[in-house]
Protein backbone atom coordinates (compact mmCIF):
# COMPACT_ATOMS: atom_id res chain seq x y z
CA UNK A 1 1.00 -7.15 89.07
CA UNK A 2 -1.94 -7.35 91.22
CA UNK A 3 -3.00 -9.65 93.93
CA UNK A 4 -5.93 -10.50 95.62
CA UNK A 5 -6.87 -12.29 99.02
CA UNK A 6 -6.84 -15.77 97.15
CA UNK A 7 -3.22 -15.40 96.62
CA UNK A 8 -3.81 -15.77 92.66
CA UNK A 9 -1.83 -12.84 90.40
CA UNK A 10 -3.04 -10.97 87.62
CA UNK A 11 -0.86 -9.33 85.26
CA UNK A 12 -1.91 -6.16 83.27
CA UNK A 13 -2.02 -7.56 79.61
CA UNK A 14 -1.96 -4.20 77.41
CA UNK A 15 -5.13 -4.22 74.21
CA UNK A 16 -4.03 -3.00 71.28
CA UNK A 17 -6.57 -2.27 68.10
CA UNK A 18 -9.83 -2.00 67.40
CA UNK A 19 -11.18 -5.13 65.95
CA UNK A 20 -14.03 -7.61 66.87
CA UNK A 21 -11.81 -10.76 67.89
CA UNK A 22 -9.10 -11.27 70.38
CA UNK A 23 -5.70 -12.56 69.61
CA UNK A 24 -3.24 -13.27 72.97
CA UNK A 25 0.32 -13.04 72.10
CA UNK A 26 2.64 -14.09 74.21
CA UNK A 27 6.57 -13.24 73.55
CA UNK A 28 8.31 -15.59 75.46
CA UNK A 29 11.86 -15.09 74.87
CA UNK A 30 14.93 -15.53 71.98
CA UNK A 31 17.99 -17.15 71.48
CA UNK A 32 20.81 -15.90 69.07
CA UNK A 33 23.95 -16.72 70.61
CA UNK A 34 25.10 -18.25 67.07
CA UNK A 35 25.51 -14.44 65.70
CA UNK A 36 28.28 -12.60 64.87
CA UNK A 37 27.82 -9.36 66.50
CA UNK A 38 30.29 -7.69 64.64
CA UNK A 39 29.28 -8.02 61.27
CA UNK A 40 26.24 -6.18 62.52
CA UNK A 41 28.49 -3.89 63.88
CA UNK A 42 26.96 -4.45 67.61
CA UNK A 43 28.89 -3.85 70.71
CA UNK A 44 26.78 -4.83 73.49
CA UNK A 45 23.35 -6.70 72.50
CA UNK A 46 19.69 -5.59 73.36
CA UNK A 47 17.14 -7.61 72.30
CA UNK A 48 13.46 -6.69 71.16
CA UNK A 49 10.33 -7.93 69.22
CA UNK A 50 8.04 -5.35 67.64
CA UNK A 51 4.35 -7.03 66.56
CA UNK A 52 1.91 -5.22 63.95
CA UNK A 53 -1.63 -5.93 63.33
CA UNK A 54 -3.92 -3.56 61.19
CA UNK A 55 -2.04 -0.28 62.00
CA UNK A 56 -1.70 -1.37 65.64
CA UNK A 57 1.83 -2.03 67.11
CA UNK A 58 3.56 -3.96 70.20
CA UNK A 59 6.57 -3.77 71.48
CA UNK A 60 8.54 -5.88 73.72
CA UNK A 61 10.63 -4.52 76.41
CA UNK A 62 14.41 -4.16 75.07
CA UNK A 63 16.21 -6.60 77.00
CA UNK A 64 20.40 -6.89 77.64
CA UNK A 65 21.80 -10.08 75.87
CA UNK A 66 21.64 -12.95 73.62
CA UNK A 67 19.10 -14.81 75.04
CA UNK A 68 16.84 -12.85 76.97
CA UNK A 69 13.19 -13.87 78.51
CA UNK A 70 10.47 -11.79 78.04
CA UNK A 71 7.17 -13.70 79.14
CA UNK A 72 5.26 -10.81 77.85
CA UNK A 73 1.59 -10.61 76.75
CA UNK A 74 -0.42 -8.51 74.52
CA UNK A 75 -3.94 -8.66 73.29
CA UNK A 76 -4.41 -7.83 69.53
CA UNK A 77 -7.68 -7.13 68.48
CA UNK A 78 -8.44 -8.10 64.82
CA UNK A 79 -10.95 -7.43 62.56
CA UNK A 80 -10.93 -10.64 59.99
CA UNK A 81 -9.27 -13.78 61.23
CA UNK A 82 -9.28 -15.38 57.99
CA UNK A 83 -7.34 -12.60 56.29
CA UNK A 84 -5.47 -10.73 58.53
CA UNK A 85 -2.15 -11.08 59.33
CA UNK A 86 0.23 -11.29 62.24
CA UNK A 87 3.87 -9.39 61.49
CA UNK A 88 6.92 -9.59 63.59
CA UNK A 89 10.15 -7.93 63.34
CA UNK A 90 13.41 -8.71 65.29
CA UNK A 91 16.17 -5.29 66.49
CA UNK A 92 19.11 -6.34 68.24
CA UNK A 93 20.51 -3.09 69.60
CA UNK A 94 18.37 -1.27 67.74
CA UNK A 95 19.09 -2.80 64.56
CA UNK A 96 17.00 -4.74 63.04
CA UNK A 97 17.94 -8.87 61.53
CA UNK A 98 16.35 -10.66 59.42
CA UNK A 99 13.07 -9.96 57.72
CA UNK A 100 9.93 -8.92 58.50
CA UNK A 101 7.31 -12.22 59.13
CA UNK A 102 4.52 -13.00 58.58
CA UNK A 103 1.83 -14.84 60.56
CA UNK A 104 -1.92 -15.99 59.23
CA UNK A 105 -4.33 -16.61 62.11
CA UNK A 106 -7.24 -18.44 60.24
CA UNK A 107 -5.52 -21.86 61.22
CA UNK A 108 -5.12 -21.14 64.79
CA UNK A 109 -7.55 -23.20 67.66
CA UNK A 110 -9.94 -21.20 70.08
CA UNK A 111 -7.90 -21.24 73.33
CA UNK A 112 -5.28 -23.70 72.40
CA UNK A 113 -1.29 -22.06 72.56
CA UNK A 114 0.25 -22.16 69.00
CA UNK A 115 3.96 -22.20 68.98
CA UNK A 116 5.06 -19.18 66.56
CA UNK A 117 9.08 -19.14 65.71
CA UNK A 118 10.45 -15.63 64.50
CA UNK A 119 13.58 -16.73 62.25
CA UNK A 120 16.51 -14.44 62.84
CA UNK A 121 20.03 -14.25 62.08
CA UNK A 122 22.13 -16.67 64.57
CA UNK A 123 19.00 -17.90 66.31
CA UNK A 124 14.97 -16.93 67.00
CA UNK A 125 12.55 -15.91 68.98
CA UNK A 126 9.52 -17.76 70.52
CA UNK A 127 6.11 -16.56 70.30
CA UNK A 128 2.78 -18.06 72.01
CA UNK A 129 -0.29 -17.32 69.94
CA UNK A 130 -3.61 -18.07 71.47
CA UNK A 131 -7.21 -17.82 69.92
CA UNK A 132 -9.55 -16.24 71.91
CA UNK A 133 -13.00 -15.92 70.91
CA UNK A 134 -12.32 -17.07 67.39
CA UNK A 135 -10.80 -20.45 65.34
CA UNK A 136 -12.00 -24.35 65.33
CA UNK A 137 -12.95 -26.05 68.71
CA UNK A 138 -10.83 -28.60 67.55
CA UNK A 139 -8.42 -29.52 65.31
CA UNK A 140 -9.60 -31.03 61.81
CA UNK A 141 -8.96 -34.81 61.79
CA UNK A 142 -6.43 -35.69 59.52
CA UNK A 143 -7.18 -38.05 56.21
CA UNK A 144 -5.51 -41.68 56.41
CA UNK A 145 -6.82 -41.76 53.00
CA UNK A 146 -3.08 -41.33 51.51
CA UNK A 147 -2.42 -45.26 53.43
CA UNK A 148 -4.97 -46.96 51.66
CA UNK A 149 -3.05 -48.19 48.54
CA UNK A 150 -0.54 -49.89 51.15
C-alpha cells in the first residue's frame, strides 16, 4: 500500500495477460461453513480462488478458515470480450470443490461492479467483476412488451 500527502491509498493491483481490454476482478471473500470437512478428508481449512483467462492465471492468497475475506484485486487483460471467458476454481486446503466455472464478459457494463457467485460445496465465494474500457454505457432497457395482452 502506498500513500501520498492527500491521505488517499493506493493498492498495487497485479496485470495479468496480454490482451487489448481491461477486466477488474475483485475476490471479495467465501463462505462454506455448511461443509463437511471430513468427507473431503480436511483437517484444518485454507481457503483459495484461482482465476484463468487466455493462458493467464490469478491466485488468491490461501487464507485459514471457513469464511475468510480476501478483498483482493486483479486486472485481466482480454483479448475478445464477446467470446472470452472468465474461469474460476475453488481449493479448500489444497483440494479443490466443486467444478470449474465459467464466466462470459460480453454482458458486463463499462465501470459498473457485477456481482459474480462461485458455487461450491457447503457455500461460495463472491467475486466483483468490473468493465473497464469495454461493455454498454448502460444497461439495455427492458421490453414491457410481454404486459400488453393484460
Amino acid at each position: 500500500m502506498i500513500c501520498n500527502n492527500y491521505n488517499q491509498f493506493f493498492f498495487y493491483i497485479p496485470v495479468v495477460g496480454d490482451g487489448k481490454y481491461e477486466l477488474k476482478i475483485e475476490a471479495t471473500s467465501c463462505n462454506i461453513k455448511k461443509i463437511d470437512l471430513k468427507f473431503y478428508g480436511i483437517e484444518k481449512a485454507t481457503c483459495q480462488v484461482t482465476i484463468k483467462c487466455n493462458g493467464a492465471e490469478w491466485k488468491t492468497s490461501d487464507e485459514r478458515g471457513l469464511d475468510p475475506t480476501w478483498e483482493q484485486h486483479v486486472i485481466f487483460k482480454i483479448n475478445d470480450p464477446e467470446t472470452d471467458k472468465i474461469s474460476a476454481v475453488f481449493h479448500c486446503a489444497g483440494i479443490q470443490l466443486g467444478d470449474e466455472q465459467f464466466y462470459a464478459l460480453d454482458k458486463l457494463l463499462k465501470g459498473k461492479q457485477t456481482f459474480k457467485g462461485l458455487v461450491v460445496p457447503g457455500g461460495k465465494a463472491d467475486m466483483l467483476f468490473t468493465a473497464v474500457d469495454f461493455g454498454s454505457e448502460e444497461a439495455p432497457e427492458e421490453d414491457d412488451a410481454f404486459m400488453d395482452f393484460l
